[in-house]
C-alpha atoms as a PDB file:
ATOM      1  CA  UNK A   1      29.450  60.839 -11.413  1.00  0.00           C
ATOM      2  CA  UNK A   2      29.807  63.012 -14.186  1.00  0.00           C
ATOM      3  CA  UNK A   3      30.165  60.753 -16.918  1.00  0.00           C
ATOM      4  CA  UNK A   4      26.611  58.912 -15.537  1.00  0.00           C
ATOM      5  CA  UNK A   5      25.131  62.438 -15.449  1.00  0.00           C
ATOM      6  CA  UNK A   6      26.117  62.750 -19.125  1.00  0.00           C
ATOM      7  CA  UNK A   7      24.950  59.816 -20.237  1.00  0.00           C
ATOM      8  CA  UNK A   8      21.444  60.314 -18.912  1.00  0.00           C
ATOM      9  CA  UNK A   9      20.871  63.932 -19.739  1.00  0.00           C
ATOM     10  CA  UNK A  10      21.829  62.073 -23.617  1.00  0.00           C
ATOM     11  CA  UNK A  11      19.108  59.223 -23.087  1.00  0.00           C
ATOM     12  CA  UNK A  12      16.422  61.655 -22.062  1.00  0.00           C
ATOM     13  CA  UNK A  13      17.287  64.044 -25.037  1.00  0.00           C
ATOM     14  CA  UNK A  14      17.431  61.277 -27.187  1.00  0.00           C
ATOM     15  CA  UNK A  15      13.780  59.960 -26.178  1.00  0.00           C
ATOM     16  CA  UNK A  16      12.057  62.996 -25.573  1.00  0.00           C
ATOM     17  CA  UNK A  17       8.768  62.951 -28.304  1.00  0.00           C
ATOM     18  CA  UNK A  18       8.023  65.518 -30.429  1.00  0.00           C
ATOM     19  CA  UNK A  19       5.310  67.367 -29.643  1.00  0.00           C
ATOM     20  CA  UNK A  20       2.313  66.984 -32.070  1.00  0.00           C
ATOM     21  CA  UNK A  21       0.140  70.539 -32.640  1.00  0.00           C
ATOM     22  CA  UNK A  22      -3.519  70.965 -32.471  1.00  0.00           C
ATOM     23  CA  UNK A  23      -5.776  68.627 -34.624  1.00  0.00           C
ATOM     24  CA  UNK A  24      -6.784  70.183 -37.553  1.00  0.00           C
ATOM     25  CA  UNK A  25     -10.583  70.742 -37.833  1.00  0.00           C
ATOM     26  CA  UNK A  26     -12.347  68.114 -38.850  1.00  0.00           C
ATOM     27  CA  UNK A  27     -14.372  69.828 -41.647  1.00  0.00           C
ATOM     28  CA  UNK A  28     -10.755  71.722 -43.303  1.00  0.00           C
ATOM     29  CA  UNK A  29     -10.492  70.770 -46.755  1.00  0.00           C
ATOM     30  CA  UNK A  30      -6.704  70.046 -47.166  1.00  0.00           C
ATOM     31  CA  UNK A  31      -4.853  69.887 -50.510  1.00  0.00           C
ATOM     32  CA  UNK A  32      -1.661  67.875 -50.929  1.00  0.00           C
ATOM     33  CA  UNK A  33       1.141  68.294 -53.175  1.00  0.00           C
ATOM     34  CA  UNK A  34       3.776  65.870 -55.110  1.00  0.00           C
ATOM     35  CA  UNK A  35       6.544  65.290 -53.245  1.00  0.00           C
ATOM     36  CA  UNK A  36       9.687  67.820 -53.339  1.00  0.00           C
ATOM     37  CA  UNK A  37      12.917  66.142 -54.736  1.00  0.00           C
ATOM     38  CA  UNK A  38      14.411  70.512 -54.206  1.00  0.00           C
ATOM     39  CA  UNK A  39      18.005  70.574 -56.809  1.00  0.00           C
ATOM     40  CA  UNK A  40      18.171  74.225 -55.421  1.00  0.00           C
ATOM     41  CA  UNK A  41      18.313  75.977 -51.745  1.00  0.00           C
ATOM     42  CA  UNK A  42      15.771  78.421 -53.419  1.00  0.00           C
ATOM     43  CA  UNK A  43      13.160  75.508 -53.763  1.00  0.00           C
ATOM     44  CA  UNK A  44      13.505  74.852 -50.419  1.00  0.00           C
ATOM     45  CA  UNK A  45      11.148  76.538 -46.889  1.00  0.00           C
ATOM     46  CA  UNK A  46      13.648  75.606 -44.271  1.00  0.00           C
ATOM     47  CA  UNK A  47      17.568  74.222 -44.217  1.00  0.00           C
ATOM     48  CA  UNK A  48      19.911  73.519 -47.302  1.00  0.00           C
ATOM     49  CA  UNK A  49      20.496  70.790 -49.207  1.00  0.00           C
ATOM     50  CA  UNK A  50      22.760  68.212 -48.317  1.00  0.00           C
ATOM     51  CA  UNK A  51      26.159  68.092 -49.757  1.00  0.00           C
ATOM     52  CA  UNK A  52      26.391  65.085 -51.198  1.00  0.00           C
ATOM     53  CA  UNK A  53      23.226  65.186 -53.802  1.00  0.00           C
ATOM     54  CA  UNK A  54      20.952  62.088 -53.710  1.00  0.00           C
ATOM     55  CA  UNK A  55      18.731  60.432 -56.773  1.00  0.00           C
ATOM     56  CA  UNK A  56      15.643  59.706 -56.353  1.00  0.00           C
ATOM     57  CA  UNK A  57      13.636  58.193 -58.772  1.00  0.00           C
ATOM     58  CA  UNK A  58      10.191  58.906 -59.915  1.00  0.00           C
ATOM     59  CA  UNK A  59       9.114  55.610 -58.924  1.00  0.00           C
ATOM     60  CA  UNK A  60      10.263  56.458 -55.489  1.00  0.00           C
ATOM     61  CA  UNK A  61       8.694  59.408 -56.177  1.00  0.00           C
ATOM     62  CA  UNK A  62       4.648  58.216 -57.052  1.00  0.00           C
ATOM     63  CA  UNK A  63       5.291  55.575 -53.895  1.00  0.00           C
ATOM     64  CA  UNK A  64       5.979  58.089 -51.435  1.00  0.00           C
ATOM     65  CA  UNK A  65       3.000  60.151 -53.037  1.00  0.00           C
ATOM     66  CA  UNK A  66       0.546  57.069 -52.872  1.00  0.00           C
ATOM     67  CA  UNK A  67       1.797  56.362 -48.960  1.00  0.00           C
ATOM     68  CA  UNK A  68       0.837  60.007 -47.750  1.00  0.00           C
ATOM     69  CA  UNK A  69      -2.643  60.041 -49.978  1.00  0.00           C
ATOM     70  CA  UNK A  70      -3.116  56.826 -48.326  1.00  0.00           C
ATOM     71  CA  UNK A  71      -3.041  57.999 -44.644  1.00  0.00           C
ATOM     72  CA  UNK A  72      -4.218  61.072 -45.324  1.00  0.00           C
ATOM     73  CA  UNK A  73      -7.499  58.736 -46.628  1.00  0.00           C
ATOM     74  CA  UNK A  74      -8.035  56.997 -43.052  1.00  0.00           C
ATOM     75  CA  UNK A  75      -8.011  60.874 -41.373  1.00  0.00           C
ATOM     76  CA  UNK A  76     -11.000  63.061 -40.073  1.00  0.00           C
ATOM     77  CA  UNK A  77     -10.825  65.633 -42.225  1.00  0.00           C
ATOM     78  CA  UNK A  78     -13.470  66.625 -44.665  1.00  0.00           C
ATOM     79  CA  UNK A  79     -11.842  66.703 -48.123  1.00  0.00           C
ATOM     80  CA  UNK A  80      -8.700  66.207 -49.030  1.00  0.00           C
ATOM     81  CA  UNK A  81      -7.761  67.115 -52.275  1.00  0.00           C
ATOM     82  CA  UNK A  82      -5.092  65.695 -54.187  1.00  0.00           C
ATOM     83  CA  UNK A  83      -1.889  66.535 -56.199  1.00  0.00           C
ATOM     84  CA  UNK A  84      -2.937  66.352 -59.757  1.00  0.00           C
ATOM     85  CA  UNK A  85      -5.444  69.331 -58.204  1.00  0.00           C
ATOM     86  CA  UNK A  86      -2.217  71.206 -56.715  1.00  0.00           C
ATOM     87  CA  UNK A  87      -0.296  70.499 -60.082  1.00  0.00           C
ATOM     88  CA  UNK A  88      -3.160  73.046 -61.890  1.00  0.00           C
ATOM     89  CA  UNK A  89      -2.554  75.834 -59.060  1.00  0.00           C
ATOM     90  CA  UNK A  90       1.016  75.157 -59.671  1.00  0.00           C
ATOM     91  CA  UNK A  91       0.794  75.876 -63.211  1.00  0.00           C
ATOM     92  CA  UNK A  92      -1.555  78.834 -63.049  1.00  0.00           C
ATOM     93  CA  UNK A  93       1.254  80.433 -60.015  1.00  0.00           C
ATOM     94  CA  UNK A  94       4.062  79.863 -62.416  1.00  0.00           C
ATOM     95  CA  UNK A  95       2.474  81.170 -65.737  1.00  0.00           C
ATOM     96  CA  UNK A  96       1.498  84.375 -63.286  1.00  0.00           C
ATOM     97  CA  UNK A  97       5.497  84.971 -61.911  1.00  0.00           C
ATOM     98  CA  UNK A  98       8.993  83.094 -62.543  1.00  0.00           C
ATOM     99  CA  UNK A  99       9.337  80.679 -59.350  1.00  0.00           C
ATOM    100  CA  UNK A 100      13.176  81.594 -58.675  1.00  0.00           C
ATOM    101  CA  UNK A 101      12.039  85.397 -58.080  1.00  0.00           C
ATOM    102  CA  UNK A 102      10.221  84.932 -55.248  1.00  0.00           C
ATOM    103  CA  UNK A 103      10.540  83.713 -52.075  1.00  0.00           C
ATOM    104  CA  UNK A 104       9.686  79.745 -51.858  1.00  0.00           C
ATOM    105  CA  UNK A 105       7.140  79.795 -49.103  1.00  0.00           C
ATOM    106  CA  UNK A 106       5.015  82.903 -50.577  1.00  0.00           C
ATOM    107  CA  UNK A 107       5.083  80.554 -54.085  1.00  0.00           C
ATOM    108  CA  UNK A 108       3.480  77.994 -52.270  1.00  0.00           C
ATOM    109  CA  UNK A 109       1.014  80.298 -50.123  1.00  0.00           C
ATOM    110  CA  UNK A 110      -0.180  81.524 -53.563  1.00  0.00           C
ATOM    111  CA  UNK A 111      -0.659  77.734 -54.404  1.00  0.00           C
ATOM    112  CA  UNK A 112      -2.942  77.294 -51.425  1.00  0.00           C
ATOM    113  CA  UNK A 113      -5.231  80.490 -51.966  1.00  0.00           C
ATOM    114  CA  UNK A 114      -5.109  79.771 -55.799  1.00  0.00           C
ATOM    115  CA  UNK A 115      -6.871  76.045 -54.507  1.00  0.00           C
ATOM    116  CA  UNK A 116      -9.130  77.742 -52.131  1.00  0.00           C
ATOM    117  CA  UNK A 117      -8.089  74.883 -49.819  1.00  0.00           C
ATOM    118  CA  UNK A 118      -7.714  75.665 -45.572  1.00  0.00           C
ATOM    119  CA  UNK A 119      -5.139  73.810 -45.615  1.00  0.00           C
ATOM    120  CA  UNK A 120      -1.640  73.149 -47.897  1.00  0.00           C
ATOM    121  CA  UNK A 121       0.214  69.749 -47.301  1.00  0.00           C
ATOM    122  CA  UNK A 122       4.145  70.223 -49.128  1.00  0.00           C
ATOM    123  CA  UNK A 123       6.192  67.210 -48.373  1.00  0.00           C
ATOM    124  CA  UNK A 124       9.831  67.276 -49.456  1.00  0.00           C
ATOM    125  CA  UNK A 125      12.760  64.597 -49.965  1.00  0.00           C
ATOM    126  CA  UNK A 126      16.097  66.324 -49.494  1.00  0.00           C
ATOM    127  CA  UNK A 127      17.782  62.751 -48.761  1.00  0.00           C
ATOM    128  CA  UNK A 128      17.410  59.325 -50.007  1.00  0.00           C
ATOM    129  CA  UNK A 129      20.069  56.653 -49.827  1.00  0.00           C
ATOM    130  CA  UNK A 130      19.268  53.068 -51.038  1.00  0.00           C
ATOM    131  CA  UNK A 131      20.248  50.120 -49.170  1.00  0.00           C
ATOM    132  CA  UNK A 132      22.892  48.044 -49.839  1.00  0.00           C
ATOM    133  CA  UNK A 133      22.469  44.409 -49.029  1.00  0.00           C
ATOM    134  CA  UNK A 134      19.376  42.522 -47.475  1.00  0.00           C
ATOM    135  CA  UNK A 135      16.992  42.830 -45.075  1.00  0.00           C
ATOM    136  CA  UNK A 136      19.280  40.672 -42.576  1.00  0.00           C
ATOM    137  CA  UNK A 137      22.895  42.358 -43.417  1.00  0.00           C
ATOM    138  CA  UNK A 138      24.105  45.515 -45.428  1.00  0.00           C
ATOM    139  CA  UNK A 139      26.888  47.109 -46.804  1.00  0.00           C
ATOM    140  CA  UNK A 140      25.478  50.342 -46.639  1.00  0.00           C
ATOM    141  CA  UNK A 141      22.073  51.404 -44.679  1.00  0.00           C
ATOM    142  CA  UNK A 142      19.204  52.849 -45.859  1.00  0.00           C
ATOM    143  CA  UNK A 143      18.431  56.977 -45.068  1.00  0.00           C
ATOM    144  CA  UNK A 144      16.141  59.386 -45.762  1.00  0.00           C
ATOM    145  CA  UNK A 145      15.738  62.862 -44.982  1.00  0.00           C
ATOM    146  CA  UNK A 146      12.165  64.174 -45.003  1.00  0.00           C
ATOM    147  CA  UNK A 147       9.749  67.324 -44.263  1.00  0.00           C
ATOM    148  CA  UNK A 148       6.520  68.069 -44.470  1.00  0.00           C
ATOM    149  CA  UNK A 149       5.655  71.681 -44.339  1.00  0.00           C
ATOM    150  CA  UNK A 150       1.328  72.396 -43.718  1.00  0.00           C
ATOM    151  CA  UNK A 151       0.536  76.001 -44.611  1.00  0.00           C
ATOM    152  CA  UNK A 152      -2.847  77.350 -43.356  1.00  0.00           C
ATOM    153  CA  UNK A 153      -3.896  79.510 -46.122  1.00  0.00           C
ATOM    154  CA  UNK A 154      -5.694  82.274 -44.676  1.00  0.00           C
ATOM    155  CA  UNK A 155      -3.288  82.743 -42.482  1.00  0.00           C
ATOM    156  CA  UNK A 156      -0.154  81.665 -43.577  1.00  0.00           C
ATOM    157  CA  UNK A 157       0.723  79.896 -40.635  1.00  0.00           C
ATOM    158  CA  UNK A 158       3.437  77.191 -41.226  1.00  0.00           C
ATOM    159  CA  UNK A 159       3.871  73.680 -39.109  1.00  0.00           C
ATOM    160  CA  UNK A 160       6.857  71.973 -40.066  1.00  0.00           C
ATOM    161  CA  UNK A 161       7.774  68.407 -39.232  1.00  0.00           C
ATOM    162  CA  UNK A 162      11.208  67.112 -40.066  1.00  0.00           C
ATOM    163  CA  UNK A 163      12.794  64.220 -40.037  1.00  0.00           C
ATOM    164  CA  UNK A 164      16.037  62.478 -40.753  1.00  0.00           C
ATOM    165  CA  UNK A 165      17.563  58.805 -40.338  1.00  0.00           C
ATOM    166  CA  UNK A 166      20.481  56.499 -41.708  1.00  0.00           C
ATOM    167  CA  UNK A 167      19.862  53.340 -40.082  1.00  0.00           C
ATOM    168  CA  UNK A 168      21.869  51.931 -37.636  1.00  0.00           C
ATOM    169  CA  UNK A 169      21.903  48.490 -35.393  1.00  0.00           C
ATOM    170  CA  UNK A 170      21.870  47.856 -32.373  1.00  0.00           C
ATOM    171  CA  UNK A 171      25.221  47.837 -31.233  1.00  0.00           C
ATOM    172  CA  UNK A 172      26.105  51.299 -33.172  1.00  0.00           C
ATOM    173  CA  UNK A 173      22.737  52.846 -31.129  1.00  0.00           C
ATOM    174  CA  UNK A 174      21.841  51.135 -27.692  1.00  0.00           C
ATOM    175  CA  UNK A 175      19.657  54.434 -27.288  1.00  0.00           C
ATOM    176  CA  UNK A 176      17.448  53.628 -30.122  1.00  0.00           C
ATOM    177  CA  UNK A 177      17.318  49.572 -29.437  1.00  0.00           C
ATOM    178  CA  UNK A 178      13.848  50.110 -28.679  1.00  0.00           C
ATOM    179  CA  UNK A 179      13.154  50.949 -32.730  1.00  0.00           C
ATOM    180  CA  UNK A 180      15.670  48.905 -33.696  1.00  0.00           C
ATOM    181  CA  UNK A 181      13.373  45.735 -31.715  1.00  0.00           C
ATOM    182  CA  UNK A 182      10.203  47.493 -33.208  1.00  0.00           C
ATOM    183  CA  UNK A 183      11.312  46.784 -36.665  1.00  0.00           C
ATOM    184  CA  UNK A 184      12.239  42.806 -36.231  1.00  0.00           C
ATOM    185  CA  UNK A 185      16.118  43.585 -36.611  1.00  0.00           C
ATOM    186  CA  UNK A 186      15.546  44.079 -40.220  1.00  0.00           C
ATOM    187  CA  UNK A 187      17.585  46.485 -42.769  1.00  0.00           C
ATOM    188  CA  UNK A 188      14.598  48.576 -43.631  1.00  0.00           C
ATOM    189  CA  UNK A 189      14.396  50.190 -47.483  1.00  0.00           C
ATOM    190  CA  UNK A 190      14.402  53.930 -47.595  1.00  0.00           C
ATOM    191  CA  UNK A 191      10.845  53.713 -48.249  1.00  0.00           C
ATOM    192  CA  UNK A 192       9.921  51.568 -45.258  1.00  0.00           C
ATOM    193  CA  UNK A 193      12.098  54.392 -43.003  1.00  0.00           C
ATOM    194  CA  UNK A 194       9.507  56.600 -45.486  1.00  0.00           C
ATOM    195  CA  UNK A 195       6.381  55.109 -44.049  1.00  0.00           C
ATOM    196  CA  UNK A 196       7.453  54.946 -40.630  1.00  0.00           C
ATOM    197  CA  UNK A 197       8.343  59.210 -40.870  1.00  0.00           C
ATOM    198  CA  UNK A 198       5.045  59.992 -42.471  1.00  0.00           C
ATOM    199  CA  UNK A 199       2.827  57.821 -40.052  1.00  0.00           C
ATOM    200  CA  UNK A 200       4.182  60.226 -37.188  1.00  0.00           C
ATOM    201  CA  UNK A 201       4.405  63.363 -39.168  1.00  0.00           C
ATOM    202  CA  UNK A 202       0.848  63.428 -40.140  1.00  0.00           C
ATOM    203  CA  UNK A 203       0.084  62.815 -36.353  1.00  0.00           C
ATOM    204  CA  UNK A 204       2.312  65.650 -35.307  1.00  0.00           C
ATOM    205  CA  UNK A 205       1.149  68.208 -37.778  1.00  0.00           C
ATOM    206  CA  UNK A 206      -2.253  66.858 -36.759  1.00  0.00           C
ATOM    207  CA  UNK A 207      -3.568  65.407 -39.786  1.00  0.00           C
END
């Protein structure tokens, strides 16, 4: 009896949702940054880096920029500005103090007000491992560790969404079959795990 006990309590934990926040107003004018490869803990809002440091190209890089920018396109919100506008802020913060002396989320607070957006959008990559193999059989899965961090400016409210996945089949995860059916039995490529993690982040964060 125990053992069955156990073994729900895990399924329910394992498919509880997360719970999205509010919906942003529809009239915000949000601002988006390049995404966050962080080679230091002090670059980083939340967590630490993993031990074993991951590479991840700047062509992963601009893809994973050009999937957010493209949801981000089909939302409600009024404007959304985009990261070559962010890069400027970035610039002018840095020029005004050294980045490493100050607290990571105030850098990026100072970003937002510098923008005069509502709304601050900083998605990081702490995590990316390529696949090994084919879409029907790998050596090595796909993984990707993701979070996206939206900073109300005025108030410097923070909602963070995170997310983290090596892939795994079927028979290594009955709890997650479901997914595993979703995707068509295919070995996905971190930046198919990518798209799935953004698609519910923005809806969680309420974008």
């Amino acid at each position: 009896m125990r053992y069955i006990a156990l073994s729900l309590l895990i399924f329910c934990a394992a498919c509880a949702g997360t719970t999205p926040w509010p919906a942003v107003e529809s009239r915000s004018v949000l601002a988006v940054a390049h995404f966050v490869h962080p080679q230091h803990d002090w670059e980083l809002m939340a967590g630490v880096l993993p031990e074993e440091a991951s590479v991840v190209t700047q062509e992963s890089l601009d893809a994973l920029d050009g999937q957010l920018a493209a949801l981000l396109e089909k939302s409600d919100l009024g404007t959304v500005l985009h990261a070559a506008t962010v890069q400027r802020c970035e610039e002018i913060v840095q020029a005004e103090k050294e980045r490493p002396s100050f607290e990571t989320l105030e850098y990026w607070k100072s970003v937002g007000t510098c923008i005069e957006a509502d709304y601050l959008l900083v998605p990081y990559v702490s995590r990316w491992q390529e696949r090994d193999g084919g879409e029907w059989g790998v050596t090595r899965p796909a993984g990707v560790t993701l979070d996206l961090y939206l900073i109300k400016t005025t108030t410097g409210e923070v909602r963070r969404y995170h997310f983290e996945e090596e892939q795994q089949g079927l028979a290594e995860n009955l709890l997650k079959g479901g997914r595993f059916f979703k995707r068509g039995g295919r070995w996905l490529t971190p930046l198919e795990i990518a798209a799935e993690a953004l698609e519910e982040g923005t809806r969680v964060l309420g974008l």
